[in-house]
Structures are given as C-alpha cells and as structure tokens.
Protein backbone atom coordinates (compact mmCIF):
# COMPACT_ATOMS: atom_id res chain seq x y z
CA UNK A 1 11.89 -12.77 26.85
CA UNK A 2 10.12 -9.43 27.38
CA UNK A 3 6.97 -9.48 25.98
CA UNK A 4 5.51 -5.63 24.63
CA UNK A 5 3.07 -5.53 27.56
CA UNK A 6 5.78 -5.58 29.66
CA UNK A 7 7.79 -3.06 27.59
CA UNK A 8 4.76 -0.70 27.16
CA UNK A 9 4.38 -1.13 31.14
CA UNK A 10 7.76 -0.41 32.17
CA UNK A 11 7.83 2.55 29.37
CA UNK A 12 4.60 3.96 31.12
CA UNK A 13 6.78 3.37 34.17
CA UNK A 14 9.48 5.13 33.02
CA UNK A 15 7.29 8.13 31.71
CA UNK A 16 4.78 8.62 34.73
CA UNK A 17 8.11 8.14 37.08
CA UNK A 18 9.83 11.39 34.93
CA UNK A 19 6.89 13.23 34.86
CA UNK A 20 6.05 12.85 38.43
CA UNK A 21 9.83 13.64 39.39
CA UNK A 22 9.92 17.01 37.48
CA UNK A 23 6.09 18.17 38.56
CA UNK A 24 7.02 17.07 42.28
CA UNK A 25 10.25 19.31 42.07
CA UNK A 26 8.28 22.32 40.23
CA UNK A 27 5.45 22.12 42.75
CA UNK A 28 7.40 22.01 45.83
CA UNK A 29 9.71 24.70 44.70
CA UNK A 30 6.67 27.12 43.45
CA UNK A 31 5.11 26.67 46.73
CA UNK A 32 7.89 27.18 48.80
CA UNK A 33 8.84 29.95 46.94
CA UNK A 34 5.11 31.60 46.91
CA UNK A 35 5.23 30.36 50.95
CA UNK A 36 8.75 32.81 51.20
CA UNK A 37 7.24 35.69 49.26
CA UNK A 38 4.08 35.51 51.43
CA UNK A 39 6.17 35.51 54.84
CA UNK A 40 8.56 38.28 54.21
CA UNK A 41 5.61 40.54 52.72
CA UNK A 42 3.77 40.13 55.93
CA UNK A 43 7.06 40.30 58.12
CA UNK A 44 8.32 43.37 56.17
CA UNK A 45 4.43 44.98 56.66
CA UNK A 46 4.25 44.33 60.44
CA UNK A 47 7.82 45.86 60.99
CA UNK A 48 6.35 48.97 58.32
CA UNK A 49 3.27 49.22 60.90
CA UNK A 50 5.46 49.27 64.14
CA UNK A 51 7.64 51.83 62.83
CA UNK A 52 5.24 54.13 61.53
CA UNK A 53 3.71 53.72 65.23
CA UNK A 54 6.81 54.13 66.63
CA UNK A 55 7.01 57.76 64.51
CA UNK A 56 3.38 59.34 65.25
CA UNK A 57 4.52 58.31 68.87
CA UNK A 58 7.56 60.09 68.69
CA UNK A 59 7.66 62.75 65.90
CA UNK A 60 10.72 62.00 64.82
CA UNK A 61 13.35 59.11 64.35
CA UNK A 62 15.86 60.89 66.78
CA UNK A 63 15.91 58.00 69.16
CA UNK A 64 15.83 55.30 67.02
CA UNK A 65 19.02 54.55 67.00
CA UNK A 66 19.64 54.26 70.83
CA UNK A 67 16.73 52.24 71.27
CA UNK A 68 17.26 49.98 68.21
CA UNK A 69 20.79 48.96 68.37
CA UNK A 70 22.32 48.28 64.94
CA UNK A 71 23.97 45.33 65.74
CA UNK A 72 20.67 43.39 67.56
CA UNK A 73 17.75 44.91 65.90
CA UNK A 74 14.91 43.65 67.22
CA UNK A 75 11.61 45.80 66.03
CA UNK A 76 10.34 47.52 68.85
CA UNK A 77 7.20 45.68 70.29
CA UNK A 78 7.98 42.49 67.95
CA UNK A 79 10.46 40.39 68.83
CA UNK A 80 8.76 37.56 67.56
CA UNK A 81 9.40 38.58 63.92
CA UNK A 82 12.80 36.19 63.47
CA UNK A 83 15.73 37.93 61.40
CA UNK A 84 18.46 36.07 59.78
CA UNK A 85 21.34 37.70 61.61
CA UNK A 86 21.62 41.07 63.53
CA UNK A 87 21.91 44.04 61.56
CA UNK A 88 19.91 42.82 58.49
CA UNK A 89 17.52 46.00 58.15
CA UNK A 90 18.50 49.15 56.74
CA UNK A 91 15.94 52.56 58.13
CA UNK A 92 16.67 55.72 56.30
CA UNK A 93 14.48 58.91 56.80
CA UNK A 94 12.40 60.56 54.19
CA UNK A 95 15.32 62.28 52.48
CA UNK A 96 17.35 58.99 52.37
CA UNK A 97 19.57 59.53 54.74
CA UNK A 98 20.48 56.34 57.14
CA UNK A 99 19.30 56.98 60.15
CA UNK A 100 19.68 52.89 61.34
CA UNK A 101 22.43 51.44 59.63
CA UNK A 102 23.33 47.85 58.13
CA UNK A 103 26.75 46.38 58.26
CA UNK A 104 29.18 48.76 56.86
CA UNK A 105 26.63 51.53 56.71
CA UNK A 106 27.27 54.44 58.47
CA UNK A 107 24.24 56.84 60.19
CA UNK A 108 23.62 59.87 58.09
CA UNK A 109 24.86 58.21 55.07
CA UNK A 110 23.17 58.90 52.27
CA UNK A 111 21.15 55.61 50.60
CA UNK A 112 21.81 54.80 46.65
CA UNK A 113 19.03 55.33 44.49
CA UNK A 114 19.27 51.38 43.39
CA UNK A 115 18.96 50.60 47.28
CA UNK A 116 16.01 53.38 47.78
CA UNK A 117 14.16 51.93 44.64
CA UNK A 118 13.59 49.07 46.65
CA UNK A 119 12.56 50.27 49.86
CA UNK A 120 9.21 49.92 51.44
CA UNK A 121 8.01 53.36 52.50
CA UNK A 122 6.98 54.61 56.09
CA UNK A 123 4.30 56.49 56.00
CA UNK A 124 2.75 58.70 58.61
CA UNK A 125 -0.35 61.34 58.49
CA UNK A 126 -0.40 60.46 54.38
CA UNK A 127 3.61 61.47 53.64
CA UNK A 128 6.13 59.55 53.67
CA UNK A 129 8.76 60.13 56.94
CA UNK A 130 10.97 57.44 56.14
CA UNK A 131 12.50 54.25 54.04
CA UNK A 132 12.86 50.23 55.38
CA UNK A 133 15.01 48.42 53.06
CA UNK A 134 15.07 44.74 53.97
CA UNK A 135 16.83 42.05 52.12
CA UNK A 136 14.69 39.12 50.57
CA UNK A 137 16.72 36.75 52.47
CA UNK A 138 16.86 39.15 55.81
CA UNK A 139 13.84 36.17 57.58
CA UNK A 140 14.50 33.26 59.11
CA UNK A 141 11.49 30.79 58.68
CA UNK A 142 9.95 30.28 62.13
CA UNK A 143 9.25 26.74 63.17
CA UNK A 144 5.72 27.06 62.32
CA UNK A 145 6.72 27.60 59.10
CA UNK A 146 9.86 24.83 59.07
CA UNK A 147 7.00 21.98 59.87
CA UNK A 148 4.48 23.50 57.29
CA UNK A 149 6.70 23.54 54.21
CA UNK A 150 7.65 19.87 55.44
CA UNK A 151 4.12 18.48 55.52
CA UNK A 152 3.87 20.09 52.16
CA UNK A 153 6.97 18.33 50.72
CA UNK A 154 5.74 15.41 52.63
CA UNK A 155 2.34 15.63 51.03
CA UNK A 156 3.92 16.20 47.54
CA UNK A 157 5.92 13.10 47.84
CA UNK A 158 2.70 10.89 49.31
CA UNK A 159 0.62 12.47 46.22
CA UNK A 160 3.17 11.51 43.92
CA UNK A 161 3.39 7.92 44.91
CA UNK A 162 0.17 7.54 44.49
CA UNK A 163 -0.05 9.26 41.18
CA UNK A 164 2.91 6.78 40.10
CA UNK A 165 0.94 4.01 41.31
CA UNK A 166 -2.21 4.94 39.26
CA UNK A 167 -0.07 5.58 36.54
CA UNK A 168 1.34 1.86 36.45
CA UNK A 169 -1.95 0.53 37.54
CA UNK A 170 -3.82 2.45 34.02
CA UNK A 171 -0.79 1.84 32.01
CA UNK A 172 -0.45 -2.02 32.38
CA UNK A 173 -4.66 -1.94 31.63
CA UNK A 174 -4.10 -0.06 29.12
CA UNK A 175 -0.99 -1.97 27.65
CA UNK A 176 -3.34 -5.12 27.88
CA UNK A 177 -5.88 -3.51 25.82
CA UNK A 178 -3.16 -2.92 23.20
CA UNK A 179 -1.54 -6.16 23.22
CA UNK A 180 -4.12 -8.60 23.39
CA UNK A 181 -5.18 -7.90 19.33
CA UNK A 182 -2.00 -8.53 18.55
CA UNK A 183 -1.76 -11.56 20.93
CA UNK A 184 -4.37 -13.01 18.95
CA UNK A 185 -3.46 -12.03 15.68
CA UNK A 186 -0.07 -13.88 16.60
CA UNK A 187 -2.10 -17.35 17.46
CA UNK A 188 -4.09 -16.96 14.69
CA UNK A 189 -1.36 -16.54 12.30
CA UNK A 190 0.43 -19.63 13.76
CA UNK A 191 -2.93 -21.47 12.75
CA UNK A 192 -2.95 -19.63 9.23
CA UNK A 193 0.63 -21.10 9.37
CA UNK A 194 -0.38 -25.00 10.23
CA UNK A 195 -3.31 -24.78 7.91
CA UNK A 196 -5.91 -23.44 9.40
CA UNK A 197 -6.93 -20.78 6.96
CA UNK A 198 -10.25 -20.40 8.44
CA UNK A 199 -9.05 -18.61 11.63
CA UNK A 200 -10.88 -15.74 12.64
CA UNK A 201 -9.54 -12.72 15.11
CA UNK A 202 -11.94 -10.62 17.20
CA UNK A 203 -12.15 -6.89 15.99
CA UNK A 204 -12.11 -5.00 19.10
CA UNK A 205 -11.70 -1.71 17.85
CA UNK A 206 -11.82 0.55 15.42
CA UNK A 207 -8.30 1.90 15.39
CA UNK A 208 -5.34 0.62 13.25
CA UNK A 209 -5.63 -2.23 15.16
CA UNK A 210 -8.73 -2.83 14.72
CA UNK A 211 -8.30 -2.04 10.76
CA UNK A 212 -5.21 -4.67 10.96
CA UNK A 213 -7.81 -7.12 12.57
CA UNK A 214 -10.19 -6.98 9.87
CA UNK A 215 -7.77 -7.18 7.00
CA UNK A 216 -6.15 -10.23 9.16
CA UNK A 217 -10.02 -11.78 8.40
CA UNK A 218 -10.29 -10.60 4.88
CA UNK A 219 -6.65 -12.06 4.16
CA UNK A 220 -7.74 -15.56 5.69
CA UNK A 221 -11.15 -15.64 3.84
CA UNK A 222 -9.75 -15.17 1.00
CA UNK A 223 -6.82 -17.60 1.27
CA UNK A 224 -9.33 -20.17 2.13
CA UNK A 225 -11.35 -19.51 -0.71
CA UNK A 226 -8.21 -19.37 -3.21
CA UNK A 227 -7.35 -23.27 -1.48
CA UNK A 228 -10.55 -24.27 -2.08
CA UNK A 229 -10.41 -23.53 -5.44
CA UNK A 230 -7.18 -24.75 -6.07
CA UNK A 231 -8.32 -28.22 -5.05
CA UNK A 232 -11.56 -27.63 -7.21
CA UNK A 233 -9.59 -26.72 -10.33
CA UNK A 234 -6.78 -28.74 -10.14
CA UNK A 235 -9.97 -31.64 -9.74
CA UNK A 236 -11.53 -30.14 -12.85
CA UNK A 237 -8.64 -29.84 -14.78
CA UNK A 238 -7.42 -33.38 -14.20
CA UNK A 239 -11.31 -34.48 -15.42
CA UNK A 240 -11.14 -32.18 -18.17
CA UNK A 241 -7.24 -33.41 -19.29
CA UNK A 242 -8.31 -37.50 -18.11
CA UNK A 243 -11.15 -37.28 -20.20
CA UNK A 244 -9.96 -37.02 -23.95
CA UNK A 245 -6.80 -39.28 -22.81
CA UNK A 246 -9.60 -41.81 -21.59
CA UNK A 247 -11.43 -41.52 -25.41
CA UNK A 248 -8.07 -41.45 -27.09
CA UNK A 249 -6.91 -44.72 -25.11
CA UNK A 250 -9.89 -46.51 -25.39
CA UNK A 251 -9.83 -45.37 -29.41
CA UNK A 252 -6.27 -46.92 -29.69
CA UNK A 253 -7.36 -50.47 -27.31
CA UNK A 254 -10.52 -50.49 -29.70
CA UNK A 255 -8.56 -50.29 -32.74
CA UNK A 256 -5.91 -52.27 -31.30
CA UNK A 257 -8.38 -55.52 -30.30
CA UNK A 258 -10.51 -55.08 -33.74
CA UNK A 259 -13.32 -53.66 -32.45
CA UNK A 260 -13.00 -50.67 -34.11
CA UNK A 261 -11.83 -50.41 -37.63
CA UNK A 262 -8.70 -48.06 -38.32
CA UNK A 263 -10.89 -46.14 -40.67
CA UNK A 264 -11.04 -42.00 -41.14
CA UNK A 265 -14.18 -41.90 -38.81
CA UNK A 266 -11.55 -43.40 -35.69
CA UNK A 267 -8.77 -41.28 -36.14
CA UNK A 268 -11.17 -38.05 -36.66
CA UNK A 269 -12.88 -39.04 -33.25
CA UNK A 270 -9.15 -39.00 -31.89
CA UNK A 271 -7.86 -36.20 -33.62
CA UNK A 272 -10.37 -33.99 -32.56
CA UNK A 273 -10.38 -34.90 -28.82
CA UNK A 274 -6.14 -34.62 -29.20
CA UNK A 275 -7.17 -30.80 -30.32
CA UNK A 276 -9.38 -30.58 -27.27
CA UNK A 277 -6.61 -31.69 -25.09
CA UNK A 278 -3.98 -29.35 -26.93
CA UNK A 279 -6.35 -26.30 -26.26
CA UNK A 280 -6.53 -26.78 -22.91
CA UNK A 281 -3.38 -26.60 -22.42
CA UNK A 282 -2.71 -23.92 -24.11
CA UNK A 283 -5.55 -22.13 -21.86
CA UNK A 284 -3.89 -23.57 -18.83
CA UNK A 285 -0.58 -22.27 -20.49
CA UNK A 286 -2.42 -18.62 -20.94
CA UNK A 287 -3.17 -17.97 -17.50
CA UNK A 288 -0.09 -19.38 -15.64
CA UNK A 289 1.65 -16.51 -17.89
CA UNK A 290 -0.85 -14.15 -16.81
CA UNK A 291 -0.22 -15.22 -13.21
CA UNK A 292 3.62 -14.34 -13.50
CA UNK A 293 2.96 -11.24 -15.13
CA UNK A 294 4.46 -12.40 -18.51
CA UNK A 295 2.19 -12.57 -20.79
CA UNK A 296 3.56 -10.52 -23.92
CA UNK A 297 1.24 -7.92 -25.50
CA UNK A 298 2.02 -6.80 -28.90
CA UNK A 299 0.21 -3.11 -28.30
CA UNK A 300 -0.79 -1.12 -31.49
CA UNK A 301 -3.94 1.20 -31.58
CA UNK A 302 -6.82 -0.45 -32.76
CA UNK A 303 -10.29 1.22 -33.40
CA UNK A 304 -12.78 -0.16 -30.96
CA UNK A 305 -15.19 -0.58 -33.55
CA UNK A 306 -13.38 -1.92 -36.14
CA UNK A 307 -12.19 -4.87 -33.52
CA UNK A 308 -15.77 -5.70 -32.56
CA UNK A 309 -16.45 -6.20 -36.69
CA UNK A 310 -13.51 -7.92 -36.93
CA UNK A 311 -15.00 -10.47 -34.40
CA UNK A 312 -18.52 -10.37 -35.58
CA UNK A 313 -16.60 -11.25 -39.25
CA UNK A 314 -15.27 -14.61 -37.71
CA UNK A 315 -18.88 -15.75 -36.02
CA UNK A 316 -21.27 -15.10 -38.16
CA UNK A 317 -21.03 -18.25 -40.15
CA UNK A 318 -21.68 -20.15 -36.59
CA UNK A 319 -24.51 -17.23 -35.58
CA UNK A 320 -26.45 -18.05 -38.94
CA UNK A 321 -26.71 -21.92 -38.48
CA UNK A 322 -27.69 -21.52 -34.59
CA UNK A 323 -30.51 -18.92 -36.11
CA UNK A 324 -28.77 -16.36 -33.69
CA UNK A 325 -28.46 -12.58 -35.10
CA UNK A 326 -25.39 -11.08 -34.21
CA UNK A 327 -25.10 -7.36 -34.62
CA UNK A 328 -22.34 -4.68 -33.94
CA UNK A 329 -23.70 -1.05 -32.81
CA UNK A 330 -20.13 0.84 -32.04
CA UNK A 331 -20.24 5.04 -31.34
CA UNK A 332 -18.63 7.04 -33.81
CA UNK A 333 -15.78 8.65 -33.63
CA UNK A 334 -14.54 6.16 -30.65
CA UNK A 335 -11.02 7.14 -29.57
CA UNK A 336 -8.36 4.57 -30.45
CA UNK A 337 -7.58 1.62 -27.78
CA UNK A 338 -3.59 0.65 -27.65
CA UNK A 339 -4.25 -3.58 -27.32
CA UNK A 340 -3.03 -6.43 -28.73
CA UNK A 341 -5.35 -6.94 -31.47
CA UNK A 342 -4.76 -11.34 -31.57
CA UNK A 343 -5.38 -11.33 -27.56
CA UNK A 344 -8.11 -9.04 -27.75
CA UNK A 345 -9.84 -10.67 -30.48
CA UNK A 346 -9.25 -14.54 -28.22
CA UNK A 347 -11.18 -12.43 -25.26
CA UNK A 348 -14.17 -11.17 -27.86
CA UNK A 349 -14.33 -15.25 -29.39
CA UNK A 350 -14.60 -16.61 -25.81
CA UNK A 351 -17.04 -14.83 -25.05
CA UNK A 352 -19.37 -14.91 -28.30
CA UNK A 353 -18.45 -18.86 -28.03
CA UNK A 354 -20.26 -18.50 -24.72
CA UNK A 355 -23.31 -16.63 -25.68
CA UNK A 356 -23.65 -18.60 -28.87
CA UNK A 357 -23.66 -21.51 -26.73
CA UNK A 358 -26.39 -20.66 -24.79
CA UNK A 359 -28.67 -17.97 -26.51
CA UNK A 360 -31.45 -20.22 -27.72
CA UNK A 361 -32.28 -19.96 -32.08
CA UNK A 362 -33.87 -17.03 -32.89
CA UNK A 363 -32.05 -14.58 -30.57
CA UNK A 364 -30.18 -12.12 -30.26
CA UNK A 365 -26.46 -11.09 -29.47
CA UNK A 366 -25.12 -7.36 -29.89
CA UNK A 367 -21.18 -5.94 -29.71
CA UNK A 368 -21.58 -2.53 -28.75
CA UNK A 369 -18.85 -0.08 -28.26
CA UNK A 370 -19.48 3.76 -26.70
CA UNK A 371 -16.69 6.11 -24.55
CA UNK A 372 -16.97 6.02 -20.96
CA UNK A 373 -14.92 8.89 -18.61
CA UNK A 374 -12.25 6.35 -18.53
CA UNK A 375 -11.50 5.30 -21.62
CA UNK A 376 -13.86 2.82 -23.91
CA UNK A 377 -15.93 0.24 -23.04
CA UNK A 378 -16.98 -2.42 -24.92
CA UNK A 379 -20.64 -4.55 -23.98
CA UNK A 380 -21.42 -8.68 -25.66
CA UNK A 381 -25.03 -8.32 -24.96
CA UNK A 382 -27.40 -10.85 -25.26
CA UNK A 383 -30.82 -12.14 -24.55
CA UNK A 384 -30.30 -15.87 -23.30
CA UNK A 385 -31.69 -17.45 -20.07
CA UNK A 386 -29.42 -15.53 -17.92
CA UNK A 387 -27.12 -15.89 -14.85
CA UNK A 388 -28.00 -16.22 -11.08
CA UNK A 389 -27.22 -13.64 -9.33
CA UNK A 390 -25.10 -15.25 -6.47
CA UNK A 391 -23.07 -16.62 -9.47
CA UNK A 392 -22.70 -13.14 -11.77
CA UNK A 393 -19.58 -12.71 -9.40
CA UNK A 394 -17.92 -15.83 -9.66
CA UNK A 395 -18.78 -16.77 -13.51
CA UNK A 396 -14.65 -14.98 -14.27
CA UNK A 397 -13.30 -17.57 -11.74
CA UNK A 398 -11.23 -20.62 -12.99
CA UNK A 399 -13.51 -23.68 -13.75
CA UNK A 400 -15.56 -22.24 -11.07
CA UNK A 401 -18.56 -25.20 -10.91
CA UNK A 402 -22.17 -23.91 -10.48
CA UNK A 403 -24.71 -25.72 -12.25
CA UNK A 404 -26.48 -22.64 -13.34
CA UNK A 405 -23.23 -20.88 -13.97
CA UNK A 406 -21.81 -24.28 -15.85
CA UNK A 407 -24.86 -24.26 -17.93
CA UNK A 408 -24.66 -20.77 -19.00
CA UNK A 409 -21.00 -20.01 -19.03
CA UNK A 410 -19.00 -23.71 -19.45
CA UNK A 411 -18.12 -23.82 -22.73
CA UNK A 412 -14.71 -25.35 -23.92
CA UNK A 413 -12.59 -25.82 -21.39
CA UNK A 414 -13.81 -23.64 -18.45
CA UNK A 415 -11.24 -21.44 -18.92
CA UNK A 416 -12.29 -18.73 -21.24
CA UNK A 417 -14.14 -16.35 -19.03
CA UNK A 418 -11.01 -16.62 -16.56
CA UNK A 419 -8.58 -16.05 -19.80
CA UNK A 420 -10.40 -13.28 -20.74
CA UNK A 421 -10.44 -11.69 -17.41
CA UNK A 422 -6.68 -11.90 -17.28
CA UNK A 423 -5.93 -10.31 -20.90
CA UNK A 424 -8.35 -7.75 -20.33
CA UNK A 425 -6.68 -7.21 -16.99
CA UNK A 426 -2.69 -7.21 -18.54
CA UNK A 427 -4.16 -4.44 -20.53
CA UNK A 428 -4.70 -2.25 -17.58
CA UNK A 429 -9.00 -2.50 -18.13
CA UNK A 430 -11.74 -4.32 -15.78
CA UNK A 431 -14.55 -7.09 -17.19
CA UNK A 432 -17.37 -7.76 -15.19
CA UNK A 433 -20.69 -9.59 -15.97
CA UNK A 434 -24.56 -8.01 -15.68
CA UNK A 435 -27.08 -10.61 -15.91
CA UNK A 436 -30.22 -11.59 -14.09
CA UNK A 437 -32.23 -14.79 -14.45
CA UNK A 438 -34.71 -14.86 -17.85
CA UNK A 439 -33.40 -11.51 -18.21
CA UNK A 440 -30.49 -12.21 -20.72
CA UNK A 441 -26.32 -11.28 -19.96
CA UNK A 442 -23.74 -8.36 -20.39
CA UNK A 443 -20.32 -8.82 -20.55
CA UNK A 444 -18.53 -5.05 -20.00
CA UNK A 445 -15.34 -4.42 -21.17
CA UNK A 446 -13.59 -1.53 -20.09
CA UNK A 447 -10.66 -0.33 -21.59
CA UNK A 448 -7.96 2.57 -21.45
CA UNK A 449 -7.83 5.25 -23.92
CA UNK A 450 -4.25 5.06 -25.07
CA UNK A 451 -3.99 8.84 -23.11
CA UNK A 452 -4.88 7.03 -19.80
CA UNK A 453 -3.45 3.78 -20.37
C-alpha cells in the first residue's frame, strides 16, 4: 500500500524530473544558440576586416575574383575561419553589384534589395566600397567549439542530476514534515476509537494542519468530558429515580407488615414522592426532546414584560412566606419576543425555584427586562450567597455535582438549569449565569426580536 509520503515523494519526483527536463533543454538550446550567434558575428567581422584590408591594399575589387575562387573561397590571409561548403559567401561592391558570386550567382549581377538589407558593409577611408552577405548557417563550428558546447551539455546534464537529487532529497523531508501530523492524528484516532478519549496530538504548526491538530484536541477533550458526564448523570439520575422508589417500597413493606398504618398521612408521603418521580421524568423526557431537536414550540409574540409578571404572579405566594421580595423592573416599550409562552414561563419558574431556594429571608430577587442590539434580554437577579466562579460555567450542565454549585443551584431534580438552557436555546437565544461568591447571581436571558429571530 502506498502510503502519501511516498505519493508526495514520487509527485515531487515527478515534478522536479519535468522541470529539470524542460530547463535543461531551454538552457542548452539558449546557450548554444547565443554560442552560434557569438561565432558567426566574430567570423563574419574578421572576414569584414580582411577584406576591407584587402581593398585599401588594392584600390579596388578588380582581382578579387581571380584570387578568391568562387567555388573554394577561402578569405585571403584566414584560412582558419571554417565555412560550411565552398561558395557560401556572397561579395558585392558598393553599388550592389556581385563582384564574388554564390552558387547560381553570376559576377556583375545585380544583388536584391532583401539580400542587400542583410549584408554587412565594407568599409574603407569612412564609405562604404562594398557588401558581404553571409548566410547564418555559412560556419562550420571548429573543434574548439564542438568540445566546448559538449562540456556545456555535459555540465547541464551533471547540474541537473544533482538538482534532481536535491529535489528528491528536500521533497521526501519535506513530505515527512507533512505526513507525520497526520500520522499521528491517524494513531490517535484509532485510540479515540478503542476508548481512549484522552489522546492528545502534538501541534506542530500553525497551518491547517496545525489548526486540524488542535481541533483533533478540542474534539477529544470534550468527548471525554461529555463521557464523564454521562457516567455522572446517568449515576445521579439512577439515585435521584432509586430514591423515591426506595421511600415508596419501604411505604408499601411498612404498611404491608403493620408498621405503618394505611392512614392519609402514608399515602400523602407516597403520593408526593410518586409526583417527584413523575417530574423527573418528565425533565428527563424534556431534554432527550431537546437533544433530537423535537421539542415543539407553540410560537406567538409575547411582551417581555408582561411574561416576567406573569411569572412573578405565580411566585409570589412562595416569595412572601420565605420573607423574599420579588420585584419586576421591565423597559418600556420592549419589542415583542415570538416564544412559547408555557415553555418560557417553565424556564422563568426553574429558575425563581432556584433563587427562592437559596436567597436567605429578607432578600431580594428582581425580573428585569431591557433591549439589547440583538433582540431582548431578560436578567433573574438576586442577592443570595452566590456561585464560585470555577462553577458559574458549569451550573447549565446536567446534574452537574459541585457542592457549592449543588448548594446554590440543586433544586428539584437537577435538571432545571439544563432544561432551561435547552428551551431557551430551541428558541434561537443564549442563557448564561453572572455570579461571584457573597456577591449574589444573574441569570441572562437573551432572546430574538421576532425581526431577528
């Protein structure tokens, strides 16, 4: 199986083995072409130099021909410049007339103006006496030349392997570096996978690797701490639903045996721990609907402040015989929320059965209501003992046990701070707590104006 360092390898390979291939050709050609270019310019200027010679020696171009035959031209006084094949070079005199002739040229012939356009000039005493015209292709490399464009090609070639094995060499570092995250992201998932959800990766980067890394760690924090308090709650809620069976039970054995008489004091003891046991599960039954994202909301628009009096309506009587004032303080002119009112009203009455709970006699809770940018938000103030602050966090989670947090927020079943999290969250708004030890608690509320919702 071909693992991806040894696909990213063979790919850099690949790559470094094309792009060496086409800048070997390119270079080689370029400088065998500029090697060409620079050869026939200096052959063509030495022949220029011994023909102008040649003229201040002689005048005049009258003997050329006899001493240059057309057919072996070899430049008088250089015979070491190499032509092609005889009869390559083309002289005509200042007027263009042929006065050494190619192949098929004729002396006294007179030169096109194509052929003349690209004619090096002769020049003698500042004027110009006469015309070469020399083919690009009219030089035969010398061997001089043969062996240097070879040790160039041979040097391109040498350079290039080397380059390729560089390339290879950086490329399978570097296609380590990028496989080994995911190398042990891929063990560390298989532990994840067998249970060990505390599995850390190393984040050696910072680049979407990196990021992948560090939401790997996030991911398997938090699935350890969502297993952990699984087993706590599913603990606490087979306390919470043993204990009123264990009362009714040992109710019924009491009654049973004559130790307890069947009388209205019995069967109240029973009903009402049969009503604790019935509202649990309807709490339990609450949030597993929340979980799955069915729990139905009966939406109408509801006047913030008329839902917190609604509320403070249904706990007075209880305020009053704890000694606790309870107070409502809404903003006028609050834009309607679009909530169902029954579900609301369940999160408002968990959480004054919370601060009533708690807030000693003789203080204080307030339902306020003001706009925020986002909507409405609604505050349960009070002025009890208080919440830690490592626990102001975790007070929403599901029978979440902290003595100071049980204490302050335990009411009931344990439930209602995570049921009220959940309806307030099915209604598209956030809850979180502000509290600080001896400093009394804030439950915020935020909700959607029915324009943003």
């Amino acid at each position: 199986m071909r693992t991806v360092r040894i696909k990213l390898t063979l790919a850099f390979l690949m790559v470094g083995l094309l792009g060496l291939a086409v800048g070997a050709v390119f270079a080689s050609r370029t400088a065998s072409g500029a090697f060409q270019r620079f050869t026939f310019a200096r052959n063509q200027e030495d022949i220029v130099a011994r023909l102008e010679s040649y003229y201040q020696e002689h005048g005049n171009w009258e003997d050329l021909a006899g001493s240059f035959p057309p057919f072996q031209q070899h430049v008088p006084g250089a015979p070491q410049i190499p032509l092609r094949e005889p009869g390559v070079l083309l002289i005509a005199d200042a007027e263009g007339r042929i006065i050494l002739p190619a192949p098929g040229r004729q002396i006294g012939e007179q030169a096109a103006d194509d052929v003349l356009a690209g004619a090096k000039p002769i020049l003698a005493g500042g004027s110009t006496v006469g015309w070469l015209i020399v083919p690009q292709d009219a030089f035969a490399p010398t061997r001089g030349e043969q062996q240097f464009i070879g040790q160039l090609n041979t040097a391109l070639i040498v350079g290039s392997l080397g380059a390729l094995m560089l390339s290879v060499l950086l490329g399978a570092i570097l296609a380590r570096s990028l496989t080994r995250p995911l190398q042990d992201l891929t063990e560390a998932t298989r532990a994840v996978a067998d249970g060990d959800l505390q599995r850390q990766v190393p984040v050696r980067s910072r680049d979407e690797v990196g990021t992948l890394a560090a939401s790997f760690n996030r991911m398997s924090l938090a699935l350890d701490r969502s297993q952990r308090l699984r087993r706590q709650m599913t603990a606490d809620i087979a306390h919470e639903l043993r204990t009123p069976l264990s009362i009714i039970v040992g109710h019924l054995d009491a009654v049973e045996e004559g130790v307890l008489p069947p009388n209205a004091q019995t069967i109240g003891i029973m009903r009402d721990e049969a009503a604790r046991l019935a509202r649990l599960i309807d709490d339990l039954r609450t949030l597993s609907l929340a979980d799955a994202g069915e729990l139905s909301l009966a939406r109408t628009p509801v006047e913030p402040g008329a839902l917190l009096k609604r509320s403070a309506a249904a706990y007075q009587p209880a305020a009053q015989a704890a000694g606790i004032e309870l107070a409502v303080e809404a903003a006028p002119g609050l834009s309607p929320v679009s909530v169902d009112a029954e579900r609301m009203a369940q999160v408002l009455g968990n959480l004054l059965d919370n601060a009533l709970l708690h807030v000693p006699r003789g203080g204080r809770i307030v339902l306020a209501a003001r706009p925020v940018a986002d909507g409405v938000e609604l505050r349960i103030q009070d002025n009890g003992p208080g919440i830690p602050s490592r626990d102001v966090e975790l007070v929403f989670e599901r029978l979440y046990r902290s003595d100071a947090a049980r204490q302050r927020y335990a009411g009931g079943s344990g439930l209602g701070l995570a049921i009220a999290r959940s309806i307030v969250e099915a209604h598209g708004g956030t809850i979180y707590a502000e509290s600080a030890p001896s400093q009394g608690t804030t439950i915020v509320v935020r909700l959607p104006t029915p324009a943003r919702a």
